[in-house]
N, C-alpha and C. Protein backbone atom coordinates (compact mmCIF):
# COMPACT_ATOMS: atom_id res chain seq x y z
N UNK A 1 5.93 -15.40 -2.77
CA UNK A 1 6.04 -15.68 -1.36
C UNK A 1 5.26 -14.60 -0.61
N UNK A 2 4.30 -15.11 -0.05
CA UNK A 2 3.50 -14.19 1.26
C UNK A 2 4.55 -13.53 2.28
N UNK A 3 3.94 -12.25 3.03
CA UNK A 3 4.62 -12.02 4.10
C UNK A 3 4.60 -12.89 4.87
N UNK A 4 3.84 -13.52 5.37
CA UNK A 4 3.67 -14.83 6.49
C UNK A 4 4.43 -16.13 6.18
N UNK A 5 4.94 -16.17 4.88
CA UNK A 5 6.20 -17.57 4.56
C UNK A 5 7.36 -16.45 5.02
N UNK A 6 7.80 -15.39 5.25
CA UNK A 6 8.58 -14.74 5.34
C UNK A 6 9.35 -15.56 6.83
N UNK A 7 10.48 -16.32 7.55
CA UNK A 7 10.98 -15.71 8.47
C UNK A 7 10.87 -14.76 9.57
N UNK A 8 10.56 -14.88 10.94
CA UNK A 8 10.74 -14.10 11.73
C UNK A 8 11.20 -13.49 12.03
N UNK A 9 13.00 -14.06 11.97
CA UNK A 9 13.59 -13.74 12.56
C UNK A 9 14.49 -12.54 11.58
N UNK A 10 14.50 -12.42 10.53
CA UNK A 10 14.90 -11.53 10.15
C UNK A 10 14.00 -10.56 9.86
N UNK A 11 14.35 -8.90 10.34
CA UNK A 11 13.23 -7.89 10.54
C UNK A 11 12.92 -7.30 9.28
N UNK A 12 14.07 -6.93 8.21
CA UNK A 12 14.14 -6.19 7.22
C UNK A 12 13.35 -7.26 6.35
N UNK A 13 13.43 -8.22 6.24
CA UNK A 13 12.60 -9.33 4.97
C UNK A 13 11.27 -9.16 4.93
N UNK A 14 10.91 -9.45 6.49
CA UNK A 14 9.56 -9.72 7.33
C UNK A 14 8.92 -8.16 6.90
N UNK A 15 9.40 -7.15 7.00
CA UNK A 15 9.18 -5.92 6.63
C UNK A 15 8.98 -5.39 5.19
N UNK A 16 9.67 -6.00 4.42
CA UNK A 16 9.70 -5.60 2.91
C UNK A 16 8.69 -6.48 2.09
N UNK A 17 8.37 -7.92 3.20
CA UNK A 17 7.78 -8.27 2.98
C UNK A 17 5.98 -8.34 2.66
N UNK A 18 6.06 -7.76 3.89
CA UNK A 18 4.56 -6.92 4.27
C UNK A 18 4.47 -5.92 3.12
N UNK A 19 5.26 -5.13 2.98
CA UNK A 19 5.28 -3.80 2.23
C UNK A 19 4.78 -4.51 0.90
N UNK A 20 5.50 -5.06 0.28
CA UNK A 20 4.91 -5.68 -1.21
C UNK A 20 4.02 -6.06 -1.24
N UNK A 21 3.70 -7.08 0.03
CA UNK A 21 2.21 -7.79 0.25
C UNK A 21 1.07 -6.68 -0.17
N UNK A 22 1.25 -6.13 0.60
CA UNK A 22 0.13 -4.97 0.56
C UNK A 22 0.10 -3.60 -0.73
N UNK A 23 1.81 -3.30 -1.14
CA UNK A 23 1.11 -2.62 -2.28
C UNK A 23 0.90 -3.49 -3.41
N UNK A 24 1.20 -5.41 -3.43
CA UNK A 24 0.43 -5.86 -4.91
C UNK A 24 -1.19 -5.85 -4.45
N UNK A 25 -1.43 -5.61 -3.02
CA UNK A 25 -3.22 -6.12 -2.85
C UNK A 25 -3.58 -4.53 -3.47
N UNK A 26 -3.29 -3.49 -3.02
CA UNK A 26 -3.35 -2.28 -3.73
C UNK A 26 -3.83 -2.01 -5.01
N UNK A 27 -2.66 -2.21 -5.51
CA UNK A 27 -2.63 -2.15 -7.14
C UNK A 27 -3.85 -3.39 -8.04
N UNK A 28 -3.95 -4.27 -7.17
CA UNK A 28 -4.86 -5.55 -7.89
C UNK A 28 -6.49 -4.99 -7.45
N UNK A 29 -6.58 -4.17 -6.53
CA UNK A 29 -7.61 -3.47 -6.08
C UNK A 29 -8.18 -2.21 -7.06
N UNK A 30 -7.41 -2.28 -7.69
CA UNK A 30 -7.13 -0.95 -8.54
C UNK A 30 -7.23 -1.47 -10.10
N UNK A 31 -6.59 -2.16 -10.43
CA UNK A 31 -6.43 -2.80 -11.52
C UNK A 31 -7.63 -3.09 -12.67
N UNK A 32 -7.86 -2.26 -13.74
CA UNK A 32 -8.91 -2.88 -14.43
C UNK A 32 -10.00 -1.44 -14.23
N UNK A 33 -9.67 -1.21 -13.49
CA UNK A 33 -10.96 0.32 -13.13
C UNK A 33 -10.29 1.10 -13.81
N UNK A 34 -11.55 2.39 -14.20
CA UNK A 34 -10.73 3.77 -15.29
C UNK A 34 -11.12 4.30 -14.07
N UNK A 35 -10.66 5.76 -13.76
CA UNK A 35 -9.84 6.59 -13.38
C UNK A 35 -11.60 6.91 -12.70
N UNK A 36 -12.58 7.19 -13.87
CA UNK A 36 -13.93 7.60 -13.15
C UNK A 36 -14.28 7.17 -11.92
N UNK A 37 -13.98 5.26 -11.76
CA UNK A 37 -14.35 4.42 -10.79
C UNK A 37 -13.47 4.54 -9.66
N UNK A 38 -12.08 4.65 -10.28
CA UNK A 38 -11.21 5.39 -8.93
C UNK A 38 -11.45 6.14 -7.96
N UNK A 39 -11.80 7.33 -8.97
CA UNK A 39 -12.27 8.68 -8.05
C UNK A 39 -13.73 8.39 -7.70
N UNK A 40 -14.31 7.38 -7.91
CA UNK A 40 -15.83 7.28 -7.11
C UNK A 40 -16.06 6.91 -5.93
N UNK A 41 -17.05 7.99 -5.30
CA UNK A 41 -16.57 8.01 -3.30
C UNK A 41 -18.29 6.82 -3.45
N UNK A 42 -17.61 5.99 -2.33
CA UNK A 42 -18.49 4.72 -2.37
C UNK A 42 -18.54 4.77 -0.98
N UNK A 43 -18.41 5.33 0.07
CA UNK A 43 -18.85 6.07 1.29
C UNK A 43 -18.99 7.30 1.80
N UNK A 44 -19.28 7.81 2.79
CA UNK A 44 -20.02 8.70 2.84
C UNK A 44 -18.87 9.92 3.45
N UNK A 45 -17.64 9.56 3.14
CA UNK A 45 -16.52 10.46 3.88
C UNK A 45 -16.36 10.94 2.48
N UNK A 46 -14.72 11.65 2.28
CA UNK A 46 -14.06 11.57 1.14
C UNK A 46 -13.58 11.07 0.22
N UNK A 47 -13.45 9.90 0.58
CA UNK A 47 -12.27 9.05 0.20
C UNK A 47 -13.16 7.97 -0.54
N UNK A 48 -11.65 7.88 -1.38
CA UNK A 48 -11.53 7.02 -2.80
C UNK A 48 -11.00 5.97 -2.69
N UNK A 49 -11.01 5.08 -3.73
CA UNK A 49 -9.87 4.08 -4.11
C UNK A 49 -8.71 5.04 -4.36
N UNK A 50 -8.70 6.17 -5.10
CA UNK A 50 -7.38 6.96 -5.72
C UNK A 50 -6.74 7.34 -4.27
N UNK A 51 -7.74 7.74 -3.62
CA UNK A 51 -7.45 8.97 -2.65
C UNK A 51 -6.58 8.07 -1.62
N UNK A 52 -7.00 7.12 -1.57
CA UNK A 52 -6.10 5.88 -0.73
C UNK A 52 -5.11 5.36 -1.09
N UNK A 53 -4.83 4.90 -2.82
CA UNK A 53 -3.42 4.92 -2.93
C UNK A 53 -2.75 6.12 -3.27
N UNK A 54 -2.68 7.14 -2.88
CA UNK A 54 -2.53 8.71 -2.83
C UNK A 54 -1.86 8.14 -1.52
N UNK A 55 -2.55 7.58 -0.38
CA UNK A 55 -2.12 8.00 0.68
C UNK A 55 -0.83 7.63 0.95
N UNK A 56 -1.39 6.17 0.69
CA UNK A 56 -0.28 4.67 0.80
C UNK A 56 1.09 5.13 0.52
N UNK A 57 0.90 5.71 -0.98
CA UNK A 57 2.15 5.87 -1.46
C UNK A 57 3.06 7.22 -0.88
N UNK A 58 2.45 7.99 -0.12
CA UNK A 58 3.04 9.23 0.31
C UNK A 58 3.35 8.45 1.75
N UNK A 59 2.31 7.92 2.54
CA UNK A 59 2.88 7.35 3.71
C UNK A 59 4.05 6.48 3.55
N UNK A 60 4.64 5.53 2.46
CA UNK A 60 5.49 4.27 2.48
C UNK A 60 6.87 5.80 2.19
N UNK A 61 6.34 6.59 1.32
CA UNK A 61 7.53 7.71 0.65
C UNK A 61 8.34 8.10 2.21
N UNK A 62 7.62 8.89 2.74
CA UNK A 62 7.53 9.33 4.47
C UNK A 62 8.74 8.59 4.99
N UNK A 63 7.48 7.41 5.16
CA UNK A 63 8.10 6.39 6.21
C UNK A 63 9.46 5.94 5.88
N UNK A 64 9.68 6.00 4.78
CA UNK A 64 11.21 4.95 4.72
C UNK A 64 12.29 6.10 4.48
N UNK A 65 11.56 7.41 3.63
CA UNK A 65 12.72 8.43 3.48
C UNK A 65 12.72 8.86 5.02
N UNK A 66 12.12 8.88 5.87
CA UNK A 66 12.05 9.72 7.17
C UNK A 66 12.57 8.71 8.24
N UNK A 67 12.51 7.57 8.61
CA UNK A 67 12.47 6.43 9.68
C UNK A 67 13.66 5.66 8.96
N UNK A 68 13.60 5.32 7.99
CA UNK A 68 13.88 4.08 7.64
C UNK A 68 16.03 4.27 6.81
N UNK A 69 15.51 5.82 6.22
CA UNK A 69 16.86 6.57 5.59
C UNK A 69 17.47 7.24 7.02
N UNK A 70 16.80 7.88 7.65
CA UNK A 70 17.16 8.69 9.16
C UNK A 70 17.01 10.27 8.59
């Protein structure tokens, strides 16, 4: 089930929903590459495929132990 078959009206579904949505697009983004291709900067900043789910996963950590726990 997509976030978008999710219900409106309930916030926590609609929410957990998104959340999965996006870390299976993550991980399927990821999936199949070795670690070299990870860490390969394919623009002209810093940043990685790794360096991004680095982020993801410290931002979702954050967000739910900090906002979401109180």
């Amino acid at each position: 089930m997509g976030a978008f078959d999710v219900p409106l009206d309930d916030e926590r579904t609609q929410l957990e929903a998104f959340v999965e949505e996006y870390r299976s697009a993550v991980g399927a983004t990821l999936d199949g590459l070795t670690e070299e291709q990870a860490r390969r900067r394919l623009v002209p900043s810093a940043t990685t495929l790794l360096g991004l789910l680095k982020h993801v996963t410290w931002m979702q950590r954050v967000w739910f132990e900090e906002c979401v726990g109180g």
